[in-house]
Protein backbone atom coordinates (compact mmCIF):
# COMPACT_ATOMS: atom_id res chain seq x y z
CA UNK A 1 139.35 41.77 300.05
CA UNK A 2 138.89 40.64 296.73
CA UNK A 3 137.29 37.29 297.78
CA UNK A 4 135.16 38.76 300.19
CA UNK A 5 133.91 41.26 297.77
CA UNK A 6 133.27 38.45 295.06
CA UNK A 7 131.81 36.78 297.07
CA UNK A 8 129.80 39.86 297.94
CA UNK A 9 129.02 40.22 294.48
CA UNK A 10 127.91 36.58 293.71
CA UNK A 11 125.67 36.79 296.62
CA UNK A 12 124.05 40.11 294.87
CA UNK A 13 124.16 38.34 291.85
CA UNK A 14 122.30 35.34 292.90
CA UNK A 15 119.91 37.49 294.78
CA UNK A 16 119.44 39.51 291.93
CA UNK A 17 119.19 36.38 289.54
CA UNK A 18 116.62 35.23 292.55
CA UNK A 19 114.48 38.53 291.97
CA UNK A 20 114.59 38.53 288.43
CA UNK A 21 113.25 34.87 288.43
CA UNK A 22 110.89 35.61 291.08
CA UNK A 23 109.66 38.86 288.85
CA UNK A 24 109.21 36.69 285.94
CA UNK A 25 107.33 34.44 287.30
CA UNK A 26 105.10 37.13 288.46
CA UNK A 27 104.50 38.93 285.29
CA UNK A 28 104.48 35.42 283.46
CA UNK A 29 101.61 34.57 285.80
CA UNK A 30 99.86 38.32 286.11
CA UNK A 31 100.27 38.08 282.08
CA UNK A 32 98.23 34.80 282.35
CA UNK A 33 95.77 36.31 283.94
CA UNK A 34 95.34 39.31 282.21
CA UNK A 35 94.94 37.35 279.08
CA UNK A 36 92.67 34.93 280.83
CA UNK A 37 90.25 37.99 282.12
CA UNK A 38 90.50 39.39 278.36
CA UNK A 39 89.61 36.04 277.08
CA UNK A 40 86.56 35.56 279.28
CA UNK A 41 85.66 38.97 278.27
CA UNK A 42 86.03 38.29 274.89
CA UNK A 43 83.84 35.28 275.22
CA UNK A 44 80.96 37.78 277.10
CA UNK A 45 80.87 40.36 274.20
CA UNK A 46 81.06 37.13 271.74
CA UNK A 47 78.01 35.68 273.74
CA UNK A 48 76.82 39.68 273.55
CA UNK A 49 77.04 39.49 270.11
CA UNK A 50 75.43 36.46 269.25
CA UNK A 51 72.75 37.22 271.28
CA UNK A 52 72.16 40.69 270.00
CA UNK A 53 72.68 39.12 266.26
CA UNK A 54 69.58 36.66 266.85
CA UNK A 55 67.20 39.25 268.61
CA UNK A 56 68.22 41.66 265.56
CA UNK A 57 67.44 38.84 263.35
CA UNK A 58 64.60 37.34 264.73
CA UNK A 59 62.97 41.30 265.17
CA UNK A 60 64.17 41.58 261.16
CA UNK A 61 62.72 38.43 260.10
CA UNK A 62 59.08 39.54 262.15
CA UNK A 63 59.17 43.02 260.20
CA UNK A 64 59.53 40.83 257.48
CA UNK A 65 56.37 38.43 258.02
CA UNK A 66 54.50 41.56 259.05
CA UNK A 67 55.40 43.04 255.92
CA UNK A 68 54.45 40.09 253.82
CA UNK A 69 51.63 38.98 255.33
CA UNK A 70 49.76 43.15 255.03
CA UNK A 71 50.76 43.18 251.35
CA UNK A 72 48.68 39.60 251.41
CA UNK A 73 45.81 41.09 252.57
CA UNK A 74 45.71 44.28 250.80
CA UNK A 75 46.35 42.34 247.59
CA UNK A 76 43.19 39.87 248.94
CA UNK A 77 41.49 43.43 249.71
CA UNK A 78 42.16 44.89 246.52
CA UNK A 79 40.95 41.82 244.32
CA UNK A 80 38.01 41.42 246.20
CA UNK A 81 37.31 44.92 245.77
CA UNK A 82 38.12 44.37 241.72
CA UNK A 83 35.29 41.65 241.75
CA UNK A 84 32.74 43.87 243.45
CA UNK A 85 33.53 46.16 240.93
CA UNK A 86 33.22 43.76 238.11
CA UNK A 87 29.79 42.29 239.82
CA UNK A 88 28.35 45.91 239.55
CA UNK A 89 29.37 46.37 236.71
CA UNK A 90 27.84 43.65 235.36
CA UNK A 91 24.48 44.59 237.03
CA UNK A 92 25.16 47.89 234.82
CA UNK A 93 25.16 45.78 232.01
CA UNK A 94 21.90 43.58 232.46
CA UNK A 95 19.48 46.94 231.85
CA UNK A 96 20.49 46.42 228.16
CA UNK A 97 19.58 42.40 228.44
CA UNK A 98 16.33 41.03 226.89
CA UNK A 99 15.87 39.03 230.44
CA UNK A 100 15.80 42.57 232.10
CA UNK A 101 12.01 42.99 232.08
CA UNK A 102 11.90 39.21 233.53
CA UNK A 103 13.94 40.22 236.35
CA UNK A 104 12.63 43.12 237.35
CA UNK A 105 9.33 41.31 237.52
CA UNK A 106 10.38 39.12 239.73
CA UNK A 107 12.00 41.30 242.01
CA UNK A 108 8.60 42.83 242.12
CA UNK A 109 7.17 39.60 242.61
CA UNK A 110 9.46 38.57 245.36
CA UNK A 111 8.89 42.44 247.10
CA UNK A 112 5.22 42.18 246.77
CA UNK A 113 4.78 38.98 248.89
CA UNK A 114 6.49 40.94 251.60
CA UNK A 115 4.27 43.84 251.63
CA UNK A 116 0.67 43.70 253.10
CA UNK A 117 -1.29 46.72 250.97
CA UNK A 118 1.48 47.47 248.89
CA UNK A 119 0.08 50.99 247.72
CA UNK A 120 2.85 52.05 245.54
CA UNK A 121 5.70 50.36 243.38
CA UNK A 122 8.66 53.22 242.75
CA UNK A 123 10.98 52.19 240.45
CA UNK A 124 13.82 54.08 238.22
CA UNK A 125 12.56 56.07 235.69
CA UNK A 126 13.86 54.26 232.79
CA UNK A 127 12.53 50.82 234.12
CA UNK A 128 8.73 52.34 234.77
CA UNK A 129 7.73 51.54 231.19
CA UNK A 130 8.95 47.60 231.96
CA UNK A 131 6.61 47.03 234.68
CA UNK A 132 3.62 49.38 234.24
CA UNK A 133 1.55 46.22 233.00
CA UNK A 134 2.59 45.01 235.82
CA UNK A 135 1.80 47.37 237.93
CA UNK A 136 -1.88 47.73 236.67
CA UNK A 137 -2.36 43.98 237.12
CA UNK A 138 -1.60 44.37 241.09
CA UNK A 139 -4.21 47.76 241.29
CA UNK A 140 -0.64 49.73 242.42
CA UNK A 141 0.40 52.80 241.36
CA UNK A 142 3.63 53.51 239.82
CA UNK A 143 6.28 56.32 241.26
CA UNK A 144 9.83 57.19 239.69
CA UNK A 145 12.88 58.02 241.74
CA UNK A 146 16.12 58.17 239.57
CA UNK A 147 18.27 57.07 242.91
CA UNK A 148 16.76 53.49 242.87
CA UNK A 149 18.79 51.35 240.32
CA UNK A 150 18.42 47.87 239.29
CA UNK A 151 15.18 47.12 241.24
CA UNK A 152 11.86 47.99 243.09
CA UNK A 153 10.68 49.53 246.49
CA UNK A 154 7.07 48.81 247.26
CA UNK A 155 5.40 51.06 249.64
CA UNK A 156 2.42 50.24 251.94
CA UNK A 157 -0.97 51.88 251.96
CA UNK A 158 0.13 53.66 255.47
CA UNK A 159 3.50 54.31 254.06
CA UNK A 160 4.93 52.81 257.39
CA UNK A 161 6.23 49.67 255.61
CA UNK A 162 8.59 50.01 252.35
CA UNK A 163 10.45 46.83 250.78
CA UNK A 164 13.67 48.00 248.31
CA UNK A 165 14.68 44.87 246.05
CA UNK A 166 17.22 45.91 243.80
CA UNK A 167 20.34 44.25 242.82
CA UNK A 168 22.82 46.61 244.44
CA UNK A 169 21.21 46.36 247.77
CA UNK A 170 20.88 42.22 247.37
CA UNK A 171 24.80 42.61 246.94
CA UNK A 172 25.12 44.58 249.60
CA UNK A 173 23.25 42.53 251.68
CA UNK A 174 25.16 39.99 250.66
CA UNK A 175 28.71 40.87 250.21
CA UNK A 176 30.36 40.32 253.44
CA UNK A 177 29.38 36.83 252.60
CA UNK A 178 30.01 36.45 249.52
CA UNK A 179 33.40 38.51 249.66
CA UNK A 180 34.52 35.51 252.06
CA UNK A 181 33.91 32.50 249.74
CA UNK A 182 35.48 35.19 246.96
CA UNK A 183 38.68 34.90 249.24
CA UNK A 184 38.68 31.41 249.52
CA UNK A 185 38.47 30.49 245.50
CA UNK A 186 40.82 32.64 244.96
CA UNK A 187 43.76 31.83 247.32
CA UNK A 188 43.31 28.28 248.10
């Protein structure tokens, strides 16, 4: 009875040995496969990642531009603004000039031939005494109005028709194109 039960127990030691072999093939190849679904995973996320990294970036690097390119134009604003302020300025400036009486003459000379029956010339009342000669040459009577700077307004005899030629208001007139060409001396 000992043979029959070694041979008993080879036979459920082979068949054991059979199983075990069989089992670790199994878990060598379900391990395989685990690690193969992690690694494709891993290679999603990765690709996740990346993907998330460049739209991140690419948003960053727009925020970025946008950023730069609105301090460019309020920089352009604010210097063009400075050389308004510097043009009036310098307007404020020219009452004290010697040519002053020259150019408000011909600002009155340039309103005039605009008006038919120019009645009245109103000017600021610190420029009336400049072009009261004036004035009496053309037969028109002189007004004052301290809110007119730098210039004339001739009225008409029906006081339907008025011409202002002053300095400010040529700038104004003016500025959006001169404000451009401004912009382009200064940031070519």
């Amino acid at each position: 009875m000992s043979k029959l039960n070694d041979i008993l127990e080879q036979e459920a030691l082979a068949e054991i040995n059979q199983i075990l072999e069989t089992s670790d093939a199994t878990a060598v190849k379900l391990i395989q496969e685990a690690e193969d679904k992690a690694a494709g995973r891993l290679a999603i996320q990765r690709k996740r990642m990346e993907s998330a990294t460049r739209t991140a970036r690419h948003r960053a690097e727009g925020a970025a531009e946008l950023a730069v390119s609105t301090a460019r134009i309020q920089a352009k604003g604010e210097m063009i603004a400075r050389v308004r302020k510097k043009v009036l300025s310098a307007i404020e400036e020219l009452a004290g000039k010697p040519d002053y009486s020259k150019i408000l003459t011909a600002l009155a000379d340039e309103a005039i031939r605009t008006v038919d029956g120019a009645e009245s010339l109103v000017v600021n009342p610190n420029d009336s005494g400049i072009l009261n000669d004036w004035a009496m040459q053309k037969r028109i009577e002189i007004r004052t109005d301290p809110a007119l700077r730098f210039g004339v307004r001739l009225v008409s005899s029906s006081s339907k028709r008025s011409v202002e030629n002053s300095l400010p208001e040529r700038l104004d007139r003016s500025w959006d194109m001169l404000s451009a060409r401004v912009g382009q001396i200064l940031w070519q």
